[in-house]
Every structure is written in C-alpha cells, then in structure tokens.
C-alpha atoms as a PDB file:
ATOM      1  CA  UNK A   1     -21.539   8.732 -17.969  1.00  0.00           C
ATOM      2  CA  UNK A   2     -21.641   5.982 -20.167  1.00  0.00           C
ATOM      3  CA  UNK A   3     -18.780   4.007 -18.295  1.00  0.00           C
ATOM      4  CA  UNK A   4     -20.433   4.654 -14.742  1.00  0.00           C
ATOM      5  CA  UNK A   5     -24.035   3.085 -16.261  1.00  0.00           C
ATOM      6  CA  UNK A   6     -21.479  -0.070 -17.521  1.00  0.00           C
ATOM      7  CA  UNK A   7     -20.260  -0.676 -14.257  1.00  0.00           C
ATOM      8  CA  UNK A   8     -23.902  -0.438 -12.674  1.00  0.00           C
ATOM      9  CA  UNK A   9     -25.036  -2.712 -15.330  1.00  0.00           C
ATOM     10  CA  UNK A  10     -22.374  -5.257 -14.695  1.00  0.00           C
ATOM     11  CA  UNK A  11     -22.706  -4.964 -11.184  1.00  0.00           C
ATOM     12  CA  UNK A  12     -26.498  -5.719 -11.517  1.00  0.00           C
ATOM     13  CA  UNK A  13     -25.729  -8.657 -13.447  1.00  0.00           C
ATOM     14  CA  UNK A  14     -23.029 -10.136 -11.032  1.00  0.00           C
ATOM     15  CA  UNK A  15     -25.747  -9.747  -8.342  1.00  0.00           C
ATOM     16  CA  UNK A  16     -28.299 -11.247 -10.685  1.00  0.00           C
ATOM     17  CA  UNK A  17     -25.774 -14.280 -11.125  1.00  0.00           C
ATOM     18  CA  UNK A  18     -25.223 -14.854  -7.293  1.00  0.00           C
ATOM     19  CA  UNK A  19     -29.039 -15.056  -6.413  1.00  0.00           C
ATOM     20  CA  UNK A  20     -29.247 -17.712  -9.367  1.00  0.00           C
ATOM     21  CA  UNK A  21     -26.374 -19.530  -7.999  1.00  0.00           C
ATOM     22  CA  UNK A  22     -27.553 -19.429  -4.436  1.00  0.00           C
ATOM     23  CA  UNK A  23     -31.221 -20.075  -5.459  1.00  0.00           C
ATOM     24  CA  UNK A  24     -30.562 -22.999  -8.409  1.00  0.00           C
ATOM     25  CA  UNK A  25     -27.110 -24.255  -7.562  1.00  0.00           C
ATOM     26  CA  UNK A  26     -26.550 -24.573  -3.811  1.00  0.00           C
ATOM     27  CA  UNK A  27     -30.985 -24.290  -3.024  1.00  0.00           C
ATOM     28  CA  UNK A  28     -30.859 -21.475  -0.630  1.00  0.00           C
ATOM     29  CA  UNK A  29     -33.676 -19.715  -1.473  1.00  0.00           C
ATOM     30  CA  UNK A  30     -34.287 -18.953   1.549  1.00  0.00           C
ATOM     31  CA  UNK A  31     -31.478 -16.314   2.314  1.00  0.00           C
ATOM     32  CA  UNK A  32     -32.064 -14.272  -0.753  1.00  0.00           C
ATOM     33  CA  UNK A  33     -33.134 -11.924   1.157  1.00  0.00           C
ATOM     34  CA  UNK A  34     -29.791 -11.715   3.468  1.00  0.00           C
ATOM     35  CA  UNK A  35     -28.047 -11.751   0.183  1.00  0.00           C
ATOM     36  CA  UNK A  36     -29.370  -8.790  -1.005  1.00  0.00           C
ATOM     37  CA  UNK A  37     -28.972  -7.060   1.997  1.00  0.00           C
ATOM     38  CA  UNK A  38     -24.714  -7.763   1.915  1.00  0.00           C
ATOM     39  CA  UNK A  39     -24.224  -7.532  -1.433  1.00  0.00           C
ATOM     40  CA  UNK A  40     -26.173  -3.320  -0.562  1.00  0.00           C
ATOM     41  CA  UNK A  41     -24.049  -2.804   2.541  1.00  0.00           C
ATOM     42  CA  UNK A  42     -20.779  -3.378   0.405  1.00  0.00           C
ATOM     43  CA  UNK A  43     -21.725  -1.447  -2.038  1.00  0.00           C
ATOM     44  CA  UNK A  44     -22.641   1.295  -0.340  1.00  0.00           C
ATOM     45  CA  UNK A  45     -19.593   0.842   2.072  1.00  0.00           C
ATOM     46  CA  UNK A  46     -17.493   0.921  -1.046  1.00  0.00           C
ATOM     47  CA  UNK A  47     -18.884   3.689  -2.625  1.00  0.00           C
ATOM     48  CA  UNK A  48     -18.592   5.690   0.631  1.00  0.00           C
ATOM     49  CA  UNK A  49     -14.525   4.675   1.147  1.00  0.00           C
ATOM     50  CA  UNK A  50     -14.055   5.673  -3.368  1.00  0.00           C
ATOM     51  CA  UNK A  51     -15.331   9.494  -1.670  1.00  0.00           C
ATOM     52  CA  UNK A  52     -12.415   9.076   0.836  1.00  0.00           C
ATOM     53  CA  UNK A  53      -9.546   8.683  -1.571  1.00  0.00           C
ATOM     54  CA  UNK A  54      -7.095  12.066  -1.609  1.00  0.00           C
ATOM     55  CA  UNK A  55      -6.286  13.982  -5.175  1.00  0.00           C
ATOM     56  CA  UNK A  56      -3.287  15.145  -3.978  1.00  0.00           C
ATOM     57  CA  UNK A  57      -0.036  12.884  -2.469  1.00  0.00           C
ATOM     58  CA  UNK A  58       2.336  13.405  -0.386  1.00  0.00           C
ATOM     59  CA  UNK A  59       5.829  15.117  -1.342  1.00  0.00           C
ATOM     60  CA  UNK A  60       8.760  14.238  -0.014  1.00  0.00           C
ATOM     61  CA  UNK A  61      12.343  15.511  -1.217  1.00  0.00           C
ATOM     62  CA  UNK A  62      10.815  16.916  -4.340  1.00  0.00           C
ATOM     63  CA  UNK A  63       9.571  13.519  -5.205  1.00  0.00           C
ATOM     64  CA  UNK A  64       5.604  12.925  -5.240  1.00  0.00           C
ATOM     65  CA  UNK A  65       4.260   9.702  -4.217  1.00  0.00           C
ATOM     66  CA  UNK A  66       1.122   7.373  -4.750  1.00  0.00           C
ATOM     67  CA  UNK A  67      -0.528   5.739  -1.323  1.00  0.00           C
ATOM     68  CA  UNK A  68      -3.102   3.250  -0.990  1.00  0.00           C
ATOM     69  CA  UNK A  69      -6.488   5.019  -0.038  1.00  0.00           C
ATOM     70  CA  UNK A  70      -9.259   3.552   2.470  1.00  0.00           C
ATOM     71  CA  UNK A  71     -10.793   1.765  -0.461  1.00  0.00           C
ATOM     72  CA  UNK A  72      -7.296  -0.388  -0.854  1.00  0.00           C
ATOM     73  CA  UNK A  73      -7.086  -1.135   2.521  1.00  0.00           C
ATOM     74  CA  UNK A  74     -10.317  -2.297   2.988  1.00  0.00           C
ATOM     75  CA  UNK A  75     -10.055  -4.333   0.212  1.00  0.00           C
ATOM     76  CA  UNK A  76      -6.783  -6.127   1.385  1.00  0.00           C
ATOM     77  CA  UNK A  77      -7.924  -6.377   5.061  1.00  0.00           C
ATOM     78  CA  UNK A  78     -11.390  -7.810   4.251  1.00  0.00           C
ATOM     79  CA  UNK A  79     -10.038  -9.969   1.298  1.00  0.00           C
ATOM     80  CA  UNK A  80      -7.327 -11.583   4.256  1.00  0.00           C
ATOM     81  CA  UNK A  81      -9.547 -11.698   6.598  1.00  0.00           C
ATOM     82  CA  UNK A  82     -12.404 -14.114   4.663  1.00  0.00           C
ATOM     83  CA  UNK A  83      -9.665 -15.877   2.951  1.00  0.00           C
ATOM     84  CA  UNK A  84      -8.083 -16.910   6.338  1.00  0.00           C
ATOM     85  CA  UNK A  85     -11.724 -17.689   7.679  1.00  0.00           C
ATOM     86  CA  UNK A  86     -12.704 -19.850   4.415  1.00  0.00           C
ATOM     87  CA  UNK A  87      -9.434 -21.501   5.325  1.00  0.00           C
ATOM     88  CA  UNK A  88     -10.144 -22.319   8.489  1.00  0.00           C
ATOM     89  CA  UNK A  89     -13.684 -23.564   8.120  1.00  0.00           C
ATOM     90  CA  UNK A  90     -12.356 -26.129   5.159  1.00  0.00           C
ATOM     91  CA  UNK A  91      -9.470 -27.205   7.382  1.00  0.00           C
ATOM     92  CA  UNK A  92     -10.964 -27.398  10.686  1.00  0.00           C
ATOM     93  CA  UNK A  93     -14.799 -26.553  11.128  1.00  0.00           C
ATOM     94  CA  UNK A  94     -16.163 -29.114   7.639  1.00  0.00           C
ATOM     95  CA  UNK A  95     -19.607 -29.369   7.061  1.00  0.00           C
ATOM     96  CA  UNK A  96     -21.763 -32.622   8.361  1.00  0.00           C
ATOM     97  CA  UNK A  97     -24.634 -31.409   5.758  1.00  0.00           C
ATOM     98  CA  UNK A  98     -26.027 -34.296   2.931  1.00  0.00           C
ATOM     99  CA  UNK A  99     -24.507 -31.594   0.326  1.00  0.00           C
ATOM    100  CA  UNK A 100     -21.164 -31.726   2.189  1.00  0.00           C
ATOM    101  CA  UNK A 101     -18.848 -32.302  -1.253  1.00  0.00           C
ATOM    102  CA  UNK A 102     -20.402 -29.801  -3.157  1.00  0.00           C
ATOM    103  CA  UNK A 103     -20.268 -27.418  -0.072  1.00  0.00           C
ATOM    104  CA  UNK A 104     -16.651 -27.847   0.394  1.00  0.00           C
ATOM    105  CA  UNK A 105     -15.749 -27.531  -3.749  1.00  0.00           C
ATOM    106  CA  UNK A 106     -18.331 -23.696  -3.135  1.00  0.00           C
ATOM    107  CA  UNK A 107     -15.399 -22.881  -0.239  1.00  0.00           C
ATOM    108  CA  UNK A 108     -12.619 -23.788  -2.350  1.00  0.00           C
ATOM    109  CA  UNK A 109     -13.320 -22.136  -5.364  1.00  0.00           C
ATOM    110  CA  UNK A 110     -14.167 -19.033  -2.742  1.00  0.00           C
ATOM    111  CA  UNK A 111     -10.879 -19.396  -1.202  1.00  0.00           C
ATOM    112  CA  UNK A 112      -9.741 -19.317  -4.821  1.00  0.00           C
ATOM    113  CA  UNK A 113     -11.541 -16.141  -5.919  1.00  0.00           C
ATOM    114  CA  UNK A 114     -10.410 -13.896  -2.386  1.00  0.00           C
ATOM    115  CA  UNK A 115      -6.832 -15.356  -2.223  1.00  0.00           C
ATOM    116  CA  UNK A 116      -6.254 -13.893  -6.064  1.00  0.00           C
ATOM    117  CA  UNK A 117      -8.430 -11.001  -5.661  1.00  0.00           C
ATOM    118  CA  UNK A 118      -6.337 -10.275  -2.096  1.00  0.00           C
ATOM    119  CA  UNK A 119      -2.666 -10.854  -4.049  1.00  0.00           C
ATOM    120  CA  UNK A 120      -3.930  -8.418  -7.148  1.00  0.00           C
ATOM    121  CA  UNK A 121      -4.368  -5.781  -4.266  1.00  0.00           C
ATOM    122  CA  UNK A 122      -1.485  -6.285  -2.208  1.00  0.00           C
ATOM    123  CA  UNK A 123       0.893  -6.441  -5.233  1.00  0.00           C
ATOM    124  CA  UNK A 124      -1.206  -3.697  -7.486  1.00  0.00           C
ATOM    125  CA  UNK A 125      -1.260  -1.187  -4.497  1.00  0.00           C
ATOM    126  CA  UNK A 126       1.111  -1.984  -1.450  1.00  0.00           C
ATOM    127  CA  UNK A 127       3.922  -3.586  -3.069  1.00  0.00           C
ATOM    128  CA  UNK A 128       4.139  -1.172  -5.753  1.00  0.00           C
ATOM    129  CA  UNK A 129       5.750   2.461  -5.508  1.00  0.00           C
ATOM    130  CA  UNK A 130       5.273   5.060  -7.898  1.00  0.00           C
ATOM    131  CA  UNK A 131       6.675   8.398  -7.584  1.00  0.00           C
ATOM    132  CA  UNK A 132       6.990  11.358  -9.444  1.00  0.00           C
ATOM    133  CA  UNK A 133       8.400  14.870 -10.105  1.00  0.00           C
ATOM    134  CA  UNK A 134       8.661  16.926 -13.223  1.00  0.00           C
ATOM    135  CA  UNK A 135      11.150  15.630 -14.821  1.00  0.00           C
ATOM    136  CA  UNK A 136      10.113  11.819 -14.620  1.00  0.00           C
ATOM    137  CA  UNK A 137       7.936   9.054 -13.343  1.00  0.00           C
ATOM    138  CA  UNK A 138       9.909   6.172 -11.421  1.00  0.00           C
ATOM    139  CA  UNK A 139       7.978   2.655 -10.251  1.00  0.00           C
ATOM    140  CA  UNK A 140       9.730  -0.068  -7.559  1.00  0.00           C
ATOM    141  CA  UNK A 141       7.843  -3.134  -7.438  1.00  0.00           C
ATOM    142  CA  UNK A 142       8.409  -5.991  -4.795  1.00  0.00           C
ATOM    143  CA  UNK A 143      10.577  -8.684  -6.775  1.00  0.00           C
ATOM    144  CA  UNK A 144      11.195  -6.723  -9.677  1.00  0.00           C
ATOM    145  CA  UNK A 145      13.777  -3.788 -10.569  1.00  0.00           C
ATOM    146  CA  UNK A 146      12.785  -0.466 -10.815  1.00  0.00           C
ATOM    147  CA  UNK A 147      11.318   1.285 -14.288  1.00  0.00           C
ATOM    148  CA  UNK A 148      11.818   5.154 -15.102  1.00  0.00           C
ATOM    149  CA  UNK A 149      10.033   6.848 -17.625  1.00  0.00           C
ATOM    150  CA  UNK A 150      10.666  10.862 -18.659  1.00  0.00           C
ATOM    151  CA  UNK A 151       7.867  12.888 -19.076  1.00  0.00           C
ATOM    152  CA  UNK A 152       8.857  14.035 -22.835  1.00  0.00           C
ATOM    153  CA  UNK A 153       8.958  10.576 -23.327  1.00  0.00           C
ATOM    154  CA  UNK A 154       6.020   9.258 -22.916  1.00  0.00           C
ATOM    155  CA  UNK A 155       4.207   8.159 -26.311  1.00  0.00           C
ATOM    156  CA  UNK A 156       1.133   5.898 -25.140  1.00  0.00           C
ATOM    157  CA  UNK A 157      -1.269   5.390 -22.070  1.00  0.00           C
ATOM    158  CA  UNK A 158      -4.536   3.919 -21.794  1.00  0.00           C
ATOM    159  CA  UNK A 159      -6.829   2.169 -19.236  1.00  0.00           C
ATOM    160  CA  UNK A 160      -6.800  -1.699 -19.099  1.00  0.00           C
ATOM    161  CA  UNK A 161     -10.090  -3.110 -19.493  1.00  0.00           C
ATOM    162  CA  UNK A 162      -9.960  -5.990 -16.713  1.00  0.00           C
ATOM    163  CA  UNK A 163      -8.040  -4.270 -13.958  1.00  0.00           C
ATOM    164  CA  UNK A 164      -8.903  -0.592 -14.870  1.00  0.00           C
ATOM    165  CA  UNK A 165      -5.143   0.224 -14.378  1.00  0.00           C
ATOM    166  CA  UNK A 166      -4.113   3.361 -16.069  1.00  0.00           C
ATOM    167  CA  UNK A 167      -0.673   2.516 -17.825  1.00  0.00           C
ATOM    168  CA  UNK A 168       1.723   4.404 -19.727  1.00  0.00           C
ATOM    169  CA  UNK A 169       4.438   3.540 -22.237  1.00  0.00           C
ATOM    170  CA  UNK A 170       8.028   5.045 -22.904  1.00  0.00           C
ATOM    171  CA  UNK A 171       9.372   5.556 -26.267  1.00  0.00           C
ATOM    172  CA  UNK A 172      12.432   2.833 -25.102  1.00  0.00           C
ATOM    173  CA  UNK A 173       9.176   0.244 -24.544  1.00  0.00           C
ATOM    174  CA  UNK A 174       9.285   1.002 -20.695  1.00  0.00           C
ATOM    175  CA  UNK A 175       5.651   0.082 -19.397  1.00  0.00           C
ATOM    176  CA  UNK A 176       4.657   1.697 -15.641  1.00  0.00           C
ATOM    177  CA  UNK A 177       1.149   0.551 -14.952  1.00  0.00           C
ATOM    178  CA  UNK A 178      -0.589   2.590 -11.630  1.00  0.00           C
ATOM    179  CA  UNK A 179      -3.950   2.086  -9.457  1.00  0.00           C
ATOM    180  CA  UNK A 180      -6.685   4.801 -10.260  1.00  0.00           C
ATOM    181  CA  UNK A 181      -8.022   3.950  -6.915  1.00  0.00           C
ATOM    182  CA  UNK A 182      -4.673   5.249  -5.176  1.00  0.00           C
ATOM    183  CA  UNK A 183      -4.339   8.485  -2.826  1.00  0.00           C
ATOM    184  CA  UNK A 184      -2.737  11.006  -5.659  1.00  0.00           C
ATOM    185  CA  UNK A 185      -3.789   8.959  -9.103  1.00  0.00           C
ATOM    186  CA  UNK A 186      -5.270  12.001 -10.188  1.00  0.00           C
ATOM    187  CA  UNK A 187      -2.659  14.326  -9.704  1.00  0.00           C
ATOM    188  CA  UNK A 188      -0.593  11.834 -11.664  1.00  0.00           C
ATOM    189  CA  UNK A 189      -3.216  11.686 -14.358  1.00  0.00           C
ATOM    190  CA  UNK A 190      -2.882  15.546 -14.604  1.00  0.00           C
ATOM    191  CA  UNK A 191       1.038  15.652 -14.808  1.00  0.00           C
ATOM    192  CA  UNK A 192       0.961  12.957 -17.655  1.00  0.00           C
ATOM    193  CA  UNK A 193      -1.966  14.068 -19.674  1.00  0.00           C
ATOM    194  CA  UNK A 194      -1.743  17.724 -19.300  1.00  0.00           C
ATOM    195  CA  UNK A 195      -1.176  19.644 -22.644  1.00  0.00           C
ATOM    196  CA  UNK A 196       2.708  20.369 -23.740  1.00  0.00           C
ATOM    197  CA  UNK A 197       3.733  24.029 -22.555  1.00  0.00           C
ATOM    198  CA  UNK A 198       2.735  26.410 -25.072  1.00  0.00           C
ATOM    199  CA  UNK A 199      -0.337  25.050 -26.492  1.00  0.00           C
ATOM    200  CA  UNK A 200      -3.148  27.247 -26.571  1.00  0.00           C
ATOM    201  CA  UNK A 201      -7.290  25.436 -26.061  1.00  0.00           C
ATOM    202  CA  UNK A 202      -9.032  26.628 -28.761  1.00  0.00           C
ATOM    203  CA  UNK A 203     -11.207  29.502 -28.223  1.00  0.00           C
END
C-alpha cells in the first residue's frame, strides 16, 4: 500500500513540476489546461495496458520464457515515435518564435529524455531473454554473453530503486536483472521466492 501511495505521490509531484515549468519557464499558461488533460489520458492509458500484462509465459521445450506485455510495447512505440518527431521538427520544421533558442534547447533536452527512456526499454525488455525451468534461470542479452544461475543457488534478490528491476544474485557473483512489467514476471517471482520444499508456514 505504502509503495502504490509513493508512486502516486511522485507522480503528483512530476505533474506539479511540468505545470511550473510550462507556466514559469517557457510562459504557457495558457495550455495548462491541455496539459492536464495528456498527462490524465496517459495515465489512465497506462494503468489500463499494467491490467493487460499475462502472469503466466509461454513454455516452450520445457523452458519458460519472459515477453514484453502491451505496457512495453507501448512504451517503445510511443517513445520512437516522439523521439523521431522531436527529431524532425529540430532538423527540419525550427521555430520562427522571439523564444526560438530556448525553444529549440526545450526539444533537445526532450529528444534527450525519450531517446534514453526508448533505449532503457528496448534493451531492458526486447533485447533481453530470460528463461526458465526448474532447475535454473538463463538470461541472453543483445551484445553480451549469456548468464545462468541455479535455483539452489541463488543467495540475494531485491528490487532496484530507479528502474524497479527485480534482480537476483548467484552464489558465483552471477547477477540476472528482469522487468516486473514483463508477460510471466510473476510466475518468475514465484519460482525464485517460493519457500524450499519441506518447509512448513507456521500455523
């Protein structure tokens, strides 16, 4: 509970930041209102594709695997698709406004922000594969080789605090680092964190 009231708070604050920004700093007061009205439709649009995402994965040859849910597409499509229009519109399209410097240095620290935010998703979800079966957990990442953990092995896992990745650690120092946000997470989350054979819950 106390996590999900966090993330509302910081998302209220982020908001609270960009209506400053667009009110103070670039003296559009005017489209606050236009603002707020985006900044609701993603997050409602977000919120909807998170109810989307699958528990289980798909098995193949024994072998389970994570896949990137709606909410990882959208972000990689959307985060493209403005990046490649900010692009455009600094290359080609300008701006003939009195403001037009500080304008353009707004577009290219937004071109920045979605060009990093797009390669964290693309390499974090799409050109990363974890699989897993009972015996061990296996990641291949693009431009790296390939890590393998055993189950019995495992002796650490936690959540990072930026990304929110859920990672786990071998007892060789083998790190594998997974999306929560990925079709399956939670079935992995269950085969690493699930009690050793034998133990009984207290009654």
């Amino acid at each position: 509970m106390f996590r999900e009231l966090r993330y509302v708070l910081l998302s209220l604050l982020c908001l609270a930041l960009l209506l400053v920004a667009n009110t103070f700093v670039f003296g559009r007061g005017d489209s606050t209102l236009r603002l707020l009205a985006i900044y609701l439709a993603t997050t409602l649009v977000l919120g909807g594709l998170g109810y989307l995402q699958k528990r289980e994965t798909r098995v193949r040859e024994g072998w389970r695997y994570l896949t990137p849910s709606a909410m990882e597409w959208f972000g990689l499509v959307t985060g493209f698709g403005l990046t490649a229009l900010f692009l455009y519109v600094y290359y080609f399209v300008g701006s003939a406004r009195a403001d037009a410097e500080s304008q353009m240095f707004a577009l290219r620290l937004l071109i920045g922000a979605f060009g990093v935010g797009t390669a964290l998703v693309f390499f974090g979800s799409f050109a990363s594969e974890v699989r897993w079966n009972e015996d061990r957990i296996e990641q291949r990442r693009l431009f790296r080789g390939p890590k393998s953990i055993r189950l019995a092995d495992i002796v650490a896992g936690g959540v990072e605090t930026f990304t929110q990745y859920v990672w786990i650690a071998g007892a060789d120092g083998t790190v594998i680092r997974f999306s929560p946000y990925q079709n399956g997470s939670e079935a992995l989350a269950r085969t690493i964190f699930r009690p050793p054979e034998g133990d009984a819950s207290p009654a």
